[in-house]
ModelCIF file with pLDDT and N, C-alpha, C, O atoms, coordinates in Angstrom:
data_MODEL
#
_entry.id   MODEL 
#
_entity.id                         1 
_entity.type                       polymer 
_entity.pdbx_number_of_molecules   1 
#
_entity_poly.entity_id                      1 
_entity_poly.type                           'polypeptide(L)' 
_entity_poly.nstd_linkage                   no 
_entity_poly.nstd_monomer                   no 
_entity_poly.pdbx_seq_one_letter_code       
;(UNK)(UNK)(UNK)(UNK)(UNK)(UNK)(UNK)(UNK)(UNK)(UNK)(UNK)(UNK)(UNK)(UNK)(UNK)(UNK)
(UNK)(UNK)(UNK)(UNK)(UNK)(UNK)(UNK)(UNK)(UNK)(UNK)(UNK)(UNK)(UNK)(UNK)(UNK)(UNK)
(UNK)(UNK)(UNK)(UNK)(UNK)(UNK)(UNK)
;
_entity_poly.pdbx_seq_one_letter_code_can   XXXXXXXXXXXXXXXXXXXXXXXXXXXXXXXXXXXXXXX 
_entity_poly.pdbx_strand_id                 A 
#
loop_
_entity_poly_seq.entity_id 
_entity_poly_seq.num 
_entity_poly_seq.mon_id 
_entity_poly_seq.hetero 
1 1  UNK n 
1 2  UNK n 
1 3  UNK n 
1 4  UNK n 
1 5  UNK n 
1 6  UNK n 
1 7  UNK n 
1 8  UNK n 
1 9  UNK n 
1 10 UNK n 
1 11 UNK n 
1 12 UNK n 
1 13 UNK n 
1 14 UNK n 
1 15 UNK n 
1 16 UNK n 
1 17 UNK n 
1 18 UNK n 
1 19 UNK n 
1 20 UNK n 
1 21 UNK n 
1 22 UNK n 
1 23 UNK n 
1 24 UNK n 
1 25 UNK n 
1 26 UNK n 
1 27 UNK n 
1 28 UNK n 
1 29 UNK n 
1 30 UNK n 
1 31 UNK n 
1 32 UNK n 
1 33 UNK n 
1 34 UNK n 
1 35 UNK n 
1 36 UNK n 
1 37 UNK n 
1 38 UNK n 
1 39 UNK n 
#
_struct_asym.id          A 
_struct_asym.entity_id   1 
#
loop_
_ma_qa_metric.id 
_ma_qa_metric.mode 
_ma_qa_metric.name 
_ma_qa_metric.software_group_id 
_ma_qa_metric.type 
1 global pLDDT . pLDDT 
2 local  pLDDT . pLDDT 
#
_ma_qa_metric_global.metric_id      1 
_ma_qa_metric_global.metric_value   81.59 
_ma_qa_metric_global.model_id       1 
_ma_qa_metric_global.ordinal_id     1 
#
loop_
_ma_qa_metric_local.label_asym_id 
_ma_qa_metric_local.label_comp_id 
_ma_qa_metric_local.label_seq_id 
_ma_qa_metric_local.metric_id 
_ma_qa_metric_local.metric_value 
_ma_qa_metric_local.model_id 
_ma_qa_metric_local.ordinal_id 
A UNK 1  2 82.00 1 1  
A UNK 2  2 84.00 1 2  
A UNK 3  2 88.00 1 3  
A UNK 4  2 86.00 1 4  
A UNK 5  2 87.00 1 5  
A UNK 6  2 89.00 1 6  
A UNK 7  2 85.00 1 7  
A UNK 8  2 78.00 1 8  
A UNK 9  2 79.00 1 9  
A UNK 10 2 76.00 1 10 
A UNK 11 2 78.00 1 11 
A UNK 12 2 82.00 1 12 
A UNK 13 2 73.00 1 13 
A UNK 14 2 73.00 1 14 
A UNK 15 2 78.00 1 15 
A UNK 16 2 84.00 1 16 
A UNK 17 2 89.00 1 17 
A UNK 18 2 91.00 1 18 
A UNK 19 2 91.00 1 19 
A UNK 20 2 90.00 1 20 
A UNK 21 2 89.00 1 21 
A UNK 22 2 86.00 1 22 
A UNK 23 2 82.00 1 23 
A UNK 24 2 80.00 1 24 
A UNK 25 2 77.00 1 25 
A UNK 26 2 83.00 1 26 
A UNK 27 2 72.00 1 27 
A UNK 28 2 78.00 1 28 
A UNK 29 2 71.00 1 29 
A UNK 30 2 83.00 1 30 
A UNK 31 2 88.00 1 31 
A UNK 32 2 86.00 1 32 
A UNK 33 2 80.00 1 33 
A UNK 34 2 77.00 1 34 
A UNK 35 2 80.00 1 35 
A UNK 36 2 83.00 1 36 
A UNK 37 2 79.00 1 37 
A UNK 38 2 77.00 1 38 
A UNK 39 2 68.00 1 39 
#
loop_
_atom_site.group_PDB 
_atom_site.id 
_atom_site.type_symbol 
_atom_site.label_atom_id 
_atom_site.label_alt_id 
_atom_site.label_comp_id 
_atom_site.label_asym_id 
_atom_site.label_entity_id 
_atom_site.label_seq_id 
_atom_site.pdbx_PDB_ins_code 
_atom_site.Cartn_x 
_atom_site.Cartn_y 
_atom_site.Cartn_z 
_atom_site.occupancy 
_atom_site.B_iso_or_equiv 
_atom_site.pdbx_formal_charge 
_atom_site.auth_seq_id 
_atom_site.auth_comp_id 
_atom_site.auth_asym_id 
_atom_site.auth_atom_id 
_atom_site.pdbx_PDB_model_num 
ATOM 1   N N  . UNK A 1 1  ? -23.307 8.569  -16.599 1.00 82.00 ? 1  UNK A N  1 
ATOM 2   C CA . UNK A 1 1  ? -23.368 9.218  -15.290 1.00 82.00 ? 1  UNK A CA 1 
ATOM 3   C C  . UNK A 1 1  ? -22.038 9.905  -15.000 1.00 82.00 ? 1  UNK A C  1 
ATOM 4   O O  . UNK A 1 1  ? -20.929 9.414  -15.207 1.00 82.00 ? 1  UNK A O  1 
ATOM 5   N N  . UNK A 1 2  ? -22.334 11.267 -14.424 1.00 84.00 ? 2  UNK A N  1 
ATOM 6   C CA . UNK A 1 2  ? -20.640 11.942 -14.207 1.00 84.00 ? 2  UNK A CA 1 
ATOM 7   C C  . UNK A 1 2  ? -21.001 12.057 -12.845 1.00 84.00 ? 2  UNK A C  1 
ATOM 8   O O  . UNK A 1 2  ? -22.100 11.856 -12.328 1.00 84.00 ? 2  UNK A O  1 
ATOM 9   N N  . UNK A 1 3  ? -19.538 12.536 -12.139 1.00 88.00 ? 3  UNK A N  1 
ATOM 10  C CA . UNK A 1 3  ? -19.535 12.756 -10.464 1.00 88.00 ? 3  UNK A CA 1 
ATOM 11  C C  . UNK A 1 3  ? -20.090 14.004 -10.291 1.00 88.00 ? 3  UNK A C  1 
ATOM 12  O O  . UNK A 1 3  ? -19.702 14.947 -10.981 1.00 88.00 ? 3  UNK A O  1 
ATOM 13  N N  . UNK A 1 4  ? -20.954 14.130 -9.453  1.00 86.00 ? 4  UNK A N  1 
ATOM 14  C CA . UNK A 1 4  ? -21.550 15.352 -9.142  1.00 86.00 ? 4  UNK A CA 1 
ATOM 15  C C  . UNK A 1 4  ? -21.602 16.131 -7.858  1.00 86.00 ? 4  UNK A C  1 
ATOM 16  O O  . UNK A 1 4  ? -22.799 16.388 -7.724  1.00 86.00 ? 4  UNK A O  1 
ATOM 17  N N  . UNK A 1 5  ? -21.078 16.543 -7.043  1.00 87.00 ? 5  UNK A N  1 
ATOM 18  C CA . UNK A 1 5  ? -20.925 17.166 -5.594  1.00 87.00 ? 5  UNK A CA 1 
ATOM 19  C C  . UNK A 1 5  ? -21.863 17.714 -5.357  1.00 87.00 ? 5  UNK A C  1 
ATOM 20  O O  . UNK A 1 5  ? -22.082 18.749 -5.987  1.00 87.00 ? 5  UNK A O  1 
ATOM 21  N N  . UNK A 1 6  ? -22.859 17.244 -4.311  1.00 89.00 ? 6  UNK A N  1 
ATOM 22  C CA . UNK A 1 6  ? -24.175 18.019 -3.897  1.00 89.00 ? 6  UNK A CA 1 
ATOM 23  C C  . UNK A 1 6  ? -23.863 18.347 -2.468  1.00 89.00 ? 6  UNK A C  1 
ATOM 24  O O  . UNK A 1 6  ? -24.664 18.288 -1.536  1.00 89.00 ? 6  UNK A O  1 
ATOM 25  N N  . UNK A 1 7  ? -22.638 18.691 -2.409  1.00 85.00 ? 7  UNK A N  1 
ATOM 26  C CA . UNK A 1 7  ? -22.816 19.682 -1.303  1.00 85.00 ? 7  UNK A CA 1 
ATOM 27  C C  . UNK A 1 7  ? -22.244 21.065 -1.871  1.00 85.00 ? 7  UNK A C  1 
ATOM 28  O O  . UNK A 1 7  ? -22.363 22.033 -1.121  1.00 85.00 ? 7  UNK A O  1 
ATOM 29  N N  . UNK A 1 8  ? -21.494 21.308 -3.402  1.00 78.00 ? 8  UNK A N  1 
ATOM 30  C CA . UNK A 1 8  ? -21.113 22.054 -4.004  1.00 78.00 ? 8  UNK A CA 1 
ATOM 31  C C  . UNK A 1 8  ? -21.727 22.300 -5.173  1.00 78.00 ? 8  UNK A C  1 
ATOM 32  O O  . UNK A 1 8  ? -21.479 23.193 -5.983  1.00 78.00 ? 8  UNK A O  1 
ATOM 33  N N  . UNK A 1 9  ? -22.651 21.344 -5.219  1.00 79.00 ? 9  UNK A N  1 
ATOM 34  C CA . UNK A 1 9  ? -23.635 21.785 -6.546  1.00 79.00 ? 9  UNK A CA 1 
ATOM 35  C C  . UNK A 1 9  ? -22.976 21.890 -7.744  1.00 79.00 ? 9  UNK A C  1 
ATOM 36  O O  . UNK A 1 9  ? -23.361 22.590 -8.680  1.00 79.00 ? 9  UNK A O  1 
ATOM 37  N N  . UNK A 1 10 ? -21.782 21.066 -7.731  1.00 76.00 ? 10 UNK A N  1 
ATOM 38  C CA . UNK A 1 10 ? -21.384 20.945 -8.941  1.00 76.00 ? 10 UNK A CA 1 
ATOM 39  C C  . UNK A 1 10 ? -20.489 19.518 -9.790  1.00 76.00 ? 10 UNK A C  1 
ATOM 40  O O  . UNK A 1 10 ? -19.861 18.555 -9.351  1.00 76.00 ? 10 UNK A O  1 
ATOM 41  N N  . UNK A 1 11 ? -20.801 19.961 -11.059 1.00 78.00 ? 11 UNK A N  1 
ATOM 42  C CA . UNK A 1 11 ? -20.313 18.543 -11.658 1.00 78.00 ? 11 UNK A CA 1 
ATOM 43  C C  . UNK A 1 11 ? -19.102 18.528 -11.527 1.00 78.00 ? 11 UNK A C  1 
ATOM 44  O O  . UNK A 1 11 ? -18.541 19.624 -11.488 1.00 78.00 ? 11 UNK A O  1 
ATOM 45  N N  . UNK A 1 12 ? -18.214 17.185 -11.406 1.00 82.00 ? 12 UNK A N  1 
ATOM 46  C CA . UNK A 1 12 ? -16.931 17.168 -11.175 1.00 82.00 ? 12 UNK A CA 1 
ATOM 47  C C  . UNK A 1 12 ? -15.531 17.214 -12.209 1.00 82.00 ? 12 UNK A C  1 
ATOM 48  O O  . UNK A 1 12 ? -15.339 16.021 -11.976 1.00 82.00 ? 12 UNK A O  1 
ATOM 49  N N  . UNK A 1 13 ? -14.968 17.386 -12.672 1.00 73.00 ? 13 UNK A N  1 
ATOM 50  C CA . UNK A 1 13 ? -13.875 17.130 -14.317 1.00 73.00 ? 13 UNK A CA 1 
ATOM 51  C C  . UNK A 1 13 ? -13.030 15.426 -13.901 1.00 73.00 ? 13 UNK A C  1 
ATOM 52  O O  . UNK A 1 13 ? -13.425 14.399 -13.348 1.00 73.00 ? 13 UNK A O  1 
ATOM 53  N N  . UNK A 1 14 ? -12.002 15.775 -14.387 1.00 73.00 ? 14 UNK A N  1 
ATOM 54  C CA . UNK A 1 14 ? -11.322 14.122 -14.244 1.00 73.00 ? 14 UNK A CA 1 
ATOM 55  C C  . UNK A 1 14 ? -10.817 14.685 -12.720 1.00 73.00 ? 14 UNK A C  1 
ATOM 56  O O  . UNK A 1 14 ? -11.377 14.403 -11.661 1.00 73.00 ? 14 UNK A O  1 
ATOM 57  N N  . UNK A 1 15 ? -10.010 15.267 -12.823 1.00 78.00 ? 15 UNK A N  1 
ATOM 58  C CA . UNK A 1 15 ? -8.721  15.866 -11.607 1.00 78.00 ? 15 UNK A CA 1 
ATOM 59  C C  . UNK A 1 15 ? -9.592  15.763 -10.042 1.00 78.00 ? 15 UNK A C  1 
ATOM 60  O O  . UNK A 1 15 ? -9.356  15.290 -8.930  1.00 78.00 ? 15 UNK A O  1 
ATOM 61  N N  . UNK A 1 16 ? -10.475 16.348 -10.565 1.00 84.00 ? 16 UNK A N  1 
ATOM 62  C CA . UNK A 1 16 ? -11.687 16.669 -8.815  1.00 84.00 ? 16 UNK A CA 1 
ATOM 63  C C  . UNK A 1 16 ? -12.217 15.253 -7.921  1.00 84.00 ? 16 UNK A C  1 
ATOM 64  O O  . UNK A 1 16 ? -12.644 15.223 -6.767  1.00 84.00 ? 16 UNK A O  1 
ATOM 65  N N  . UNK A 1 17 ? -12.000 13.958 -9.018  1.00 89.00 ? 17 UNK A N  1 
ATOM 66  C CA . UNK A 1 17 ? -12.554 12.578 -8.318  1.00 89.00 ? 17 UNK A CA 1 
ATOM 67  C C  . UNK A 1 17 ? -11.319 11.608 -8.193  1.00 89.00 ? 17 UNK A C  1 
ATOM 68  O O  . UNK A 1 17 ? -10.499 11.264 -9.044  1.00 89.00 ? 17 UNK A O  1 
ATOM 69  N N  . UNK A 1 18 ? -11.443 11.276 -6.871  1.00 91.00 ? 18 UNK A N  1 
ATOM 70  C CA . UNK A 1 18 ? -10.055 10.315 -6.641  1.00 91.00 ? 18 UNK A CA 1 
ATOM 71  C C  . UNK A 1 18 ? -10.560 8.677  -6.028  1.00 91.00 ? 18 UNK A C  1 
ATOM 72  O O  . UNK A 1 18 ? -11.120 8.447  -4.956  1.00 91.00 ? 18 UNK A O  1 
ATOM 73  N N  . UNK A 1 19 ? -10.275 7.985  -6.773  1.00 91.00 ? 19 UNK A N  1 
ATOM 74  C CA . UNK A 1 19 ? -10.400 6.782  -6.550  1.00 91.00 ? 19 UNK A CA 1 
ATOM 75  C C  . UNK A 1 19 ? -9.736  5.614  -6.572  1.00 91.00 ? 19 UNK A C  1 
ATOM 76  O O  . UNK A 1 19 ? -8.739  5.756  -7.279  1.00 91.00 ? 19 UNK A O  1 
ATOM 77  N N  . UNK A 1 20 ? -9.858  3.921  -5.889  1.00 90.00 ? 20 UNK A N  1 
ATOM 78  C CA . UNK A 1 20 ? -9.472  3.021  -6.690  1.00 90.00 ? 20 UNK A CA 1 
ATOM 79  C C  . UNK A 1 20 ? -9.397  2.931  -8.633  1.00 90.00 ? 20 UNK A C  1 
ATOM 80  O O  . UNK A 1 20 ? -10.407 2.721  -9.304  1.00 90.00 ? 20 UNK A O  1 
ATOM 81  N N  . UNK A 1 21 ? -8.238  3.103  -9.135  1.00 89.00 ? 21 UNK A N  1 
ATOM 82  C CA . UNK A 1 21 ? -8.440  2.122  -10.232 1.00 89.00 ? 21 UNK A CA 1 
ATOM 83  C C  . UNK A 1 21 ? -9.229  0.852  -10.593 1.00 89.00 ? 21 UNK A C  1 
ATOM 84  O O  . UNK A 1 21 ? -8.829  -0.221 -10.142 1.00 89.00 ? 21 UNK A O  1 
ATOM 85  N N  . UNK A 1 22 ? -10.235 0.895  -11.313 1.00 86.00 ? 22 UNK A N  1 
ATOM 86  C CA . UNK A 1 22 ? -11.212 -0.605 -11.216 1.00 86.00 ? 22 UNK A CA 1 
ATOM 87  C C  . UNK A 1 22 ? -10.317 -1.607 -12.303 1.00 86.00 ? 22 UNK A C  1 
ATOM 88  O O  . UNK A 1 22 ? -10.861 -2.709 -12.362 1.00 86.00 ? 22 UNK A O  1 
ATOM 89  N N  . UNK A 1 23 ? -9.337  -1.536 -13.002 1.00 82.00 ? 23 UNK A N  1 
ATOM 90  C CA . UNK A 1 23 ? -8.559  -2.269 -13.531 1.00 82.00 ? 23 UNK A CA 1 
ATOM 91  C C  . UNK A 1 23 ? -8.181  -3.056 -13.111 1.00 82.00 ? 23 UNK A C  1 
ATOM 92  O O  . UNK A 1 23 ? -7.782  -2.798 -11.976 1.00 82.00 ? 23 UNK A O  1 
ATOM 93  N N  . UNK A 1 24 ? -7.986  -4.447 -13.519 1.00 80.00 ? 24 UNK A N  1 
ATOM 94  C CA . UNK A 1 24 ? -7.511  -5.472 -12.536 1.00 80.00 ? 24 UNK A CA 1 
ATOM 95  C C  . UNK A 1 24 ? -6.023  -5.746 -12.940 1.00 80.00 ? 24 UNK A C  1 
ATOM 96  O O  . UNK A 1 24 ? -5.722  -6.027 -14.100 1.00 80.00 ? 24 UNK A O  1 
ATOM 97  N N  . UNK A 1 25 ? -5.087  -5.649 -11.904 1.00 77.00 ? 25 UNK A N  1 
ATOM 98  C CA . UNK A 1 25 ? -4.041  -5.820 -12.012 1.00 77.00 ? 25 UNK A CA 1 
ATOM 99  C C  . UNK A 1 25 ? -3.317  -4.157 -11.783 1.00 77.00 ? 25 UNK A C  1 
ATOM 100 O O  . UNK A 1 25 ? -2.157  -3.958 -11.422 1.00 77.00 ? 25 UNK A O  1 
ATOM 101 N N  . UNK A 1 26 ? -4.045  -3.400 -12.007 1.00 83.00 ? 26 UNK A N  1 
ATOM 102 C CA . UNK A 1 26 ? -3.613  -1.804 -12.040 1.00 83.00 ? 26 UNK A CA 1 
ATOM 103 C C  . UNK A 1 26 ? -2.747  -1.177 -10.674 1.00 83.00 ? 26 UNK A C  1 
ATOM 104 O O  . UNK A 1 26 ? -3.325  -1.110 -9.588  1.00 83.00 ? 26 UNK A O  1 
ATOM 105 N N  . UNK A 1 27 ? -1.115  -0.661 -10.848 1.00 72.00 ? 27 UNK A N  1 
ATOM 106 C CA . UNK A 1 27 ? -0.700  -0.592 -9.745  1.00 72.00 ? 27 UNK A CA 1 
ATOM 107 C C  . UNK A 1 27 ? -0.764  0.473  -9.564  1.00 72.00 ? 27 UNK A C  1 
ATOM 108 O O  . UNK A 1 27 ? 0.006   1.000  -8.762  1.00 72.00 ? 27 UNK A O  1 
ATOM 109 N N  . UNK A 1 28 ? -1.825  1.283  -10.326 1.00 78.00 ? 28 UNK A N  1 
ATOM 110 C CA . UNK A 1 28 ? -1.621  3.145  -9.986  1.00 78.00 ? 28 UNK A CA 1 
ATOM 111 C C  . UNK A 1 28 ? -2.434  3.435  -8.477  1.00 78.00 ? 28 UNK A C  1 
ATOM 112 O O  . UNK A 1 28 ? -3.480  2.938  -8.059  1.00 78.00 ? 28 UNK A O  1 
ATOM 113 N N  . UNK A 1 29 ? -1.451  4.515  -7.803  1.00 71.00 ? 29 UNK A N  1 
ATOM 114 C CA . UNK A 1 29 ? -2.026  5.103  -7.052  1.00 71.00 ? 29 UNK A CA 1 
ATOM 115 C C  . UNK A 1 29 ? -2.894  5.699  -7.051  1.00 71.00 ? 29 UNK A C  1 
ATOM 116 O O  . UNK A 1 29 ? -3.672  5.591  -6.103  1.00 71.00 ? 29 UNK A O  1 
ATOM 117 N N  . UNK A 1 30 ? -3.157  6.579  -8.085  1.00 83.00 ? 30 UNK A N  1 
ATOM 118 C CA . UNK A 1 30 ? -4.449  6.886  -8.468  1.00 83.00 ? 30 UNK A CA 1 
ATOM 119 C C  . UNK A 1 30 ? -5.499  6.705  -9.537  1.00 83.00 ? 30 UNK A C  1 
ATOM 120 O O  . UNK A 1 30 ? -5.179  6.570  -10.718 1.00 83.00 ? 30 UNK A O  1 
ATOM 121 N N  . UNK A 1 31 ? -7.284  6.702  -8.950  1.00 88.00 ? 31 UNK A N  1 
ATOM 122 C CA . UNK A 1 31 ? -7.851  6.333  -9.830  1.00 88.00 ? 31 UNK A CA 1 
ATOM 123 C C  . UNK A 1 31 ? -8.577  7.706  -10.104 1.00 88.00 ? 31 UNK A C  1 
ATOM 124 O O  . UNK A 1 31 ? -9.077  8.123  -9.060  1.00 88.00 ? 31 UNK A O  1 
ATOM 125 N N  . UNK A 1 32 ? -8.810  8.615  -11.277 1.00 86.00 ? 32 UNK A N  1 
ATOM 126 C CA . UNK A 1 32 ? -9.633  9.772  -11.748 1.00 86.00 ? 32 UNK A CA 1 
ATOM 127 C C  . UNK A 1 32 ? -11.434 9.605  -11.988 1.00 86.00 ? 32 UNK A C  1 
ATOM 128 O O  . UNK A 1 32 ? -12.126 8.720  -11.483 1.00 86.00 ? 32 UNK A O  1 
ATOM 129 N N  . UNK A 1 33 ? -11.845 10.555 -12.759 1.00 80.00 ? 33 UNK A N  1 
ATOM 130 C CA . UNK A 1 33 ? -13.081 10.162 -13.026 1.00 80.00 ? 33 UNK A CA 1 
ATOM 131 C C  . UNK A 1 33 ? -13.403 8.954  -14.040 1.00 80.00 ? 33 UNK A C  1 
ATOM 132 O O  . UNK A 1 33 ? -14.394 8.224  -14.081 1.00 80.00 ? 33 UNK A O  1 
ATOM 133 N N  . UNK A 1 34 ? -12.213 8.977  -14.872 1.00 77.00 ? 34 UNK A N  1 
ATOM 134 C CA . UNK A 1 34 ? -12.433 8.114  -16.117 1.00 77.00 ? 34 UNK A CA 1 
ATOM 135 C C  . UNK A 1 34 ? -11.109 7.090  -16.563 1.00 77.00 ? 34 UNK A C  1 
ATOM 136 O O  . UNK A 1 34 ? -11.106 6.131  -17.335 1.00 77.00 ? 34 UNK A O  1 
ATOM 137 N N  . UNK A 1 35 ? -9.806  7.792  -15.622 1.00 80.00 ? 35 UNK A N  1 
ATOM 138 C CA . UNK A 1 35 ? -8.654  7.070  -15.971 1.00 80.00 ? 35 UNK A CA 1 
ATOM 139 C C  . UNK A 1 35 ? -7.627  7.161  -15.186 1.00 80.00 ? 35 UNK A C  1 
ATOM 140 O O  . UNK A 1 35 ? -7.737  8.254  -14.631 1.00 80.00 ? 35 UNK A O  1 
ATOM 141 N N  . UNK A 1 36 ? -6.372  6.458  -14.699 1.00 83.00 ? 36 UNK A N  1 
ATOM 142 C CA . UNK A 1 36 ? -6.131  6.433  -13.537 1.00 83.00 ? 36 UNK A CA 1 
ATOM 143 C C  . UNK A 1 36 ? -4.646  6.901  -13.675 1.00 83.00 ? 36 UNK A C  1 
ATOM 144 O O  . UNK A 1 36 ? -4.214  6.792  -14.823 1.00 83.00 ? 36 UNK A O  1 
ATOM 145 N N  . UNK A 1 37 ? -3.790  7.389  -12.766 1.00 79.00 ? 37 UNK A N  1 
ATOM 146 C CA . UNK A 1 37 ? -2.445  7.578  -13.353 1.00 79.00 ? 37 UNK A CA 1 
ATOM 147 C C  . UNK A 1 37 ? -2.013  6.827  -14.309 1.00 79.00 ? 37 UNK A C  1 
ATOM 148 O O  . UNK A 1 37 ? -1.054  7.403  -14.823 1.00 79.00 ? 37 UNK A O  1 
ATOM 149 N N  . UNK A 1 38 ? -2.239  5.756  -14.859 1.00 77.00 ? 38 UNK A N  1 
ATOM 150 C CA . UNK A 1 38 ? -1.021  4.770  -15.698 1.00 77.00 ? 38 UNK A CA 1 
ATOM 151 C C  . UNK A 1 38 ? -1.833  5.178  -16.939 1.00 77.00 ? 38 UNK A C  1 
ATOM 152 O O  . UNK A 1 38 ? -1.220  5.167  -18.006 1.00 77.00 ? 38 UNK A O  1 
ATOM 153 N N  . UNK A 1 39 ? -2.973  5.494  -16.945 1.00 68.00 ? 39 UNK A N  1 
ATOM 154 C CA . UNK A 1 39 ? -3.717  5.483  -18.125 1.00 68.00 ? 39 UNK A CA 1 
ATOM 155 C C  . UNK A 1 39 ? -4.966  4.910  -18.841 1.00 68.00 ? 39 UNK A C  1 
ATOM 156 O O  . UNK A 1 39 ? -5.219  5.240  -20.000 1.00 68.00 ? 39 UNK A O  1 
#
């Protein structure tokens, strides 16, 4: 499954989705589509 914007009708790349890191222990500020600042 990839991120998909249906109010833009379009699929998303890494850069376009911002999230928690699901890593446990992970102190990055950011989480991407697939990998999070630390990596």
């Amino acid at each position: 499954s990839q991120f998909y914007d249906t109010d833009l009708n379009v699929f998303l790349n890494g850069r376009q989705v911002v999230g928690q890191c699901p890593i446990e222990g992970c102190s990055s500020e950011k989480g991407y589509a697939d990998e999070c600042s630390l990596g």
